[in-house]
C-alpha atoms as a PDB file:
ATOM      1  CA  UNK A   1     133.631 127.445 138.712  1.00  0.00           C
ATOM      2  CA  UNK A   2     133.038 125.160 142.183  1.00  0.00           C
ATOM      3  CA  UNK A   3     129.480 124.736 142.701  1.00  0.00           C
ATOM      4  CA  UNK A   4     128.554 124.396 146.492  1.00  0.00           C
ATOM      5  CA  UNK A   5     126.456 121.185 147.918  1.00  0.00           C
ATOM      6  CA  UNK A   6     124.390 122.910 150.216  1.00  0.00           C
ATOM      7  CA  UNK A   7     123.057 119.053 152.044  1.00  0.00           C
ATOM      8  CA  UNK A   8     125.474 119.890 155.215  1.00  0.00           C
ATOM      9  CA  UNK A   9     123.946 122.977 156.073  1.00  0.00           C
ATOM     10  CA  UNK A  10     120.846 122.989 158.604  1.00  0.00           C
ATOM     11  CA  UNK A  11     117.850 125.871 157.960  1.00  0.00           C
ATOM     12  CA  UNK A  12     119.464 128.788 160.133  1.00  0.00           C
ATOM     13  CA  UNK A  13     123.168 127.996 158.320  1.00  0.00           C
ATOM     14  CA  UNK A  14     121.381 128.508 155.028  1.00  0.00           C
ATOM     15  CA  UNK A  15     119.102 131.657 156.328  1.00  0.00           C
ATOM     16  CA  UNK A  16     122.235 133.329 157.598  1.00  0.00           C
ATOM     17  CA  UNK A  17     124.244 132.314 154.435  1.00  0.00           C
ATOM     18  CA  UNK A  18     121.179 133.815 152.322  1.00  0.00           C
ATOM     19  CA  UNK A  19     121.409 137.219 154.036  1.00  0.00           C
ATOM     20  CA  UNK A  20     124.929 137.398 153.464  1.00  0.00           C
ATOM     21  CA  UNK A  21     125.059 136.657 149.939  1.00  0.00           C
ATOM     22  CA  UNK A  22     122.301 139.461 149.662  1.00  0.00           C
ATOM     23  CA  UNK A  23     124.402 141.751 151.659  1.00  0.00           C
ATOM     24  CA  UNK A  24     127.663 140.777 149.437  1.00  0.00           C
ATOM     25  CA  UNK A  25     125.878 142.246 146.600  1.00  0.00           C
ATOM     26  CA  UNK A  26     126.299 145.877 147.387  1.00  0.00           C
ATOM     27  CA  UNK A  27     130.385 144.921 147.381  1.00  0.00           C
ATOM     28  CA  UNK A  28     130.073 143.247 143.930  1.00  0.00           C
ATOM     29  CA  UNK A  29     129.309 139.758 145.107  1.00  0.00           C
ATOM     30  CA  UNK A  30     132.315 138.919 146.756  1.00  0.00           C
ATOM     31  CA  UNK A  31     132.624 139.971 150.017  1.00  0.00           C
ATOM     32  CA  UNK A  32     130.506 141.852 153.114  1.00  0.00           C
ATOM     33  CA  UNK A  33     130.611 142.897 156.241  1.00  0.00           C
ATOM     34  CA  UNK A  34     128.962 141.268 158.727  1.00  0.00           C
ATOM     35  CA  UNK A  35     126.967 145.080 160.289  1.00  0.00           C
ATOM     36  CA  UNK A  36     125.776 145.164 155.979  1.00  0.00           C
ATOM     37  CA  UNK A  37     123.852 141.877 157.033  1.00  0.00           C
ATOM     38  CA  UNK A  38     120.426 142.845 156.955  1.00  0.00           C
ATOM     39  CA  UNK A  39     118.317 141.689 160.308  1.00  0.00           C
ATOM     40  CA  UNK A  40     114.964 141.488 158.973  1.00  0.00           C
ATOM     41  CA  UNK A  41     116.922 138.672 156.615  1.00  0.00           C
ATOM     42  CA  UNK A  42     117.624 136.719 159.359  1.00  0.00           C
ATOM     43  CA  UNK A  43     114.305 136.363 160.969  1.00  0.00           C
ATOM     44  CA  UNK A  44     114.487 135.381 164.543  1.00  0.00           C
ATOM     45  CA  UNK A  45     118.139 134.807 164.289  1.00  0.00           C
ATOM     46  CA  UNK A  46     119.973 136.733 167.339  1.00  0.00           C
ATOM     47  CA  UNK A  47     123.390 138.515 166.668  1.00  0.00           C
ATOM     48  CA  UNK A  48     124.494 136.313 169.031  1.00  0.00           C
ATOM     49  CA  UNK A  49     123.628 133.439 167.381  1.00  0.00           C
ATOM     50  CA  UNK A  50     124.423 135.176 164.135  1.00  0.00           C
ATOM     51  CA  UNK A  51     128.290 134.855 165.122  1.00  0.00           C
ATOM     52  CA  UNK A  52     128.227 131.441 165.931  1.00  0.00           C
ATOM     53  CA  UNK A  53     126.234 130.699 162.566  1.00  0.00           C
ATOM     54  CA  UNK A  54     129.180 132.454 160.921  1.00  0.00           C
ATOM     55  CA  UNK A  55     131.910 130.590 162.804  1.00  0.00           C
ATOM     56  CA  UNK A  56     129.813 127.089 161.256  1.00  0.00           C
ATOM     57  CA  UNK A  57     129.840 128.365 157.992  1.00  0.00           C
ATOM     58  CA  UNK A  58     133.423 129.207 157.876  1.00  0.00           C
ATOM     59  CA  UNK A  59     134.240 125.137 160.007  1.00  0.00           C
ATOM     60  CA  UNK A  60     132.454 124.075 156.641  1.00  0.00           C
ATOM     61  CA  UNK A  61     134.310 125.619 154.065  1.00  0.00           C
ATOM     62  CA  UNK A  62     131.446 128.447 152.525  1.00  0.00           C
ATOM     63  CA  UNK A  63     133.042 131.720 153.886  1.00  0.00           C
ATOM     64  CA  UNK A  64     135.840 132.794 155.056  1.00  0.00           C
ATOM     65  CA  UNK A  65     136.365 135.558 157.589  1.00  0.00           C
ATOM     66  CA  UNK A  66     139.411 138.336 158.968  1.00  0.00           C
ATOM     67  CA  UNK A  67     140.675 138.072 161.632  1.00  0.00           C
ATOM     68  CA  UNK A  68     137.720 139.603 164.140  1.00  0.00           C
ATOM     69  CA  UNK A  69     135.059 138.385 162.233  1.00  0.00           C
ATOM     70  CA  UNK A  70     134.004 141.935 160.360  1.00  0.00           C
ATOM     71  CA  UNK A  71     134.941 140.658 156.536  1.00  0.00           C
ATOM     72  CA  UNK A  72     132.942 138.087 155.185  1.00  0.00           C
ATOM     73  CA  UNK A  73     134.592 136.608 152.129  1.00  0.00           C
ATOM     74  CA  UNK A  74     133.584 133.492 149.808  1.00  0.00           C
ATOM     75  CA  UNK A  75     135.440 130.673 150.312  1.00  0.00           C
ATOM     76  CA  UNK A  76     137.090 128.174 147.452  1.00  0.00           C
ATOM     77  CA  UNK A  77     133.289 126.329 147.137  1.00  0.00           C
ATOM     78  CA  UNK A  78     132.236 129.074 145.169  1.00  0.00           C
ATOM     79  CA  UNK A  79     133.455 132.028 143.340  1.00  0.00           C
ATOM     80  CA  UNK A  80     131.101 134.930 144.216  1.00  0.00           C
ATOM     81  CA  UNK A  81     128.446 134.582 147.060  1.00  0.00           C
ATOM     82  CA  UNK A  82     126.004 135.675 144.956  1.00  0.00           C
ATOM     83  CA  UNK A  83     126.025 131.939 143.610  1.00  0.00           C
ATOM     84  CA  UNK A  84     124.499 131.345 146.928  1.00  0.00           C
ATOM     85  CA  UNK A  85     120.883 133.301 145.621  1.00  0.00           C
ATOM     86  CA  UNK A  86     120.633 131.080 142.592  1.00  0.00           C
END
């Protein structure tokens, strides 16, 4: 298993990357959508500002998305984004 070193990731990457590991569980820990994101996980955290979290997190290798943005996938630093709750 690759274990994920969280140190390049500011407070909202994290937050954001929280809520969609939660939201990943309903799919088996794996993948989500990003409407299953829950917004009372994200706090203040605008869907506008939500997408360009997600665009970070996929520039630093912890999800992957298809094409549009909807399916939110691990990436190769973990297996299942439900490592991400640990």
């Amino acid at each position: 298993m690759t274990t994920a070193n969280f140190s390049d990731l500011n407070s909202n990457e994290t937050q954001v990357l929280l809520a969609i590991a939660k939201a990943s569980d309903y799919n088996g820990g794996d993948f989500t959508y990003a409407t299953e994101i829950d917004k009372d996980d994200l706090g203040e955290i605008t869907e506008r500002q939500l997408k360009g979290y997600i665009s970070q997190l996929v520039q630093k290798g912890y999800i992957l998305c298809e094409v549009g943005g909807k399916q939110i996938f691990a990436s190769s630093k973990v297996d299942f984004l439900t490592e991400y709750l640990g």
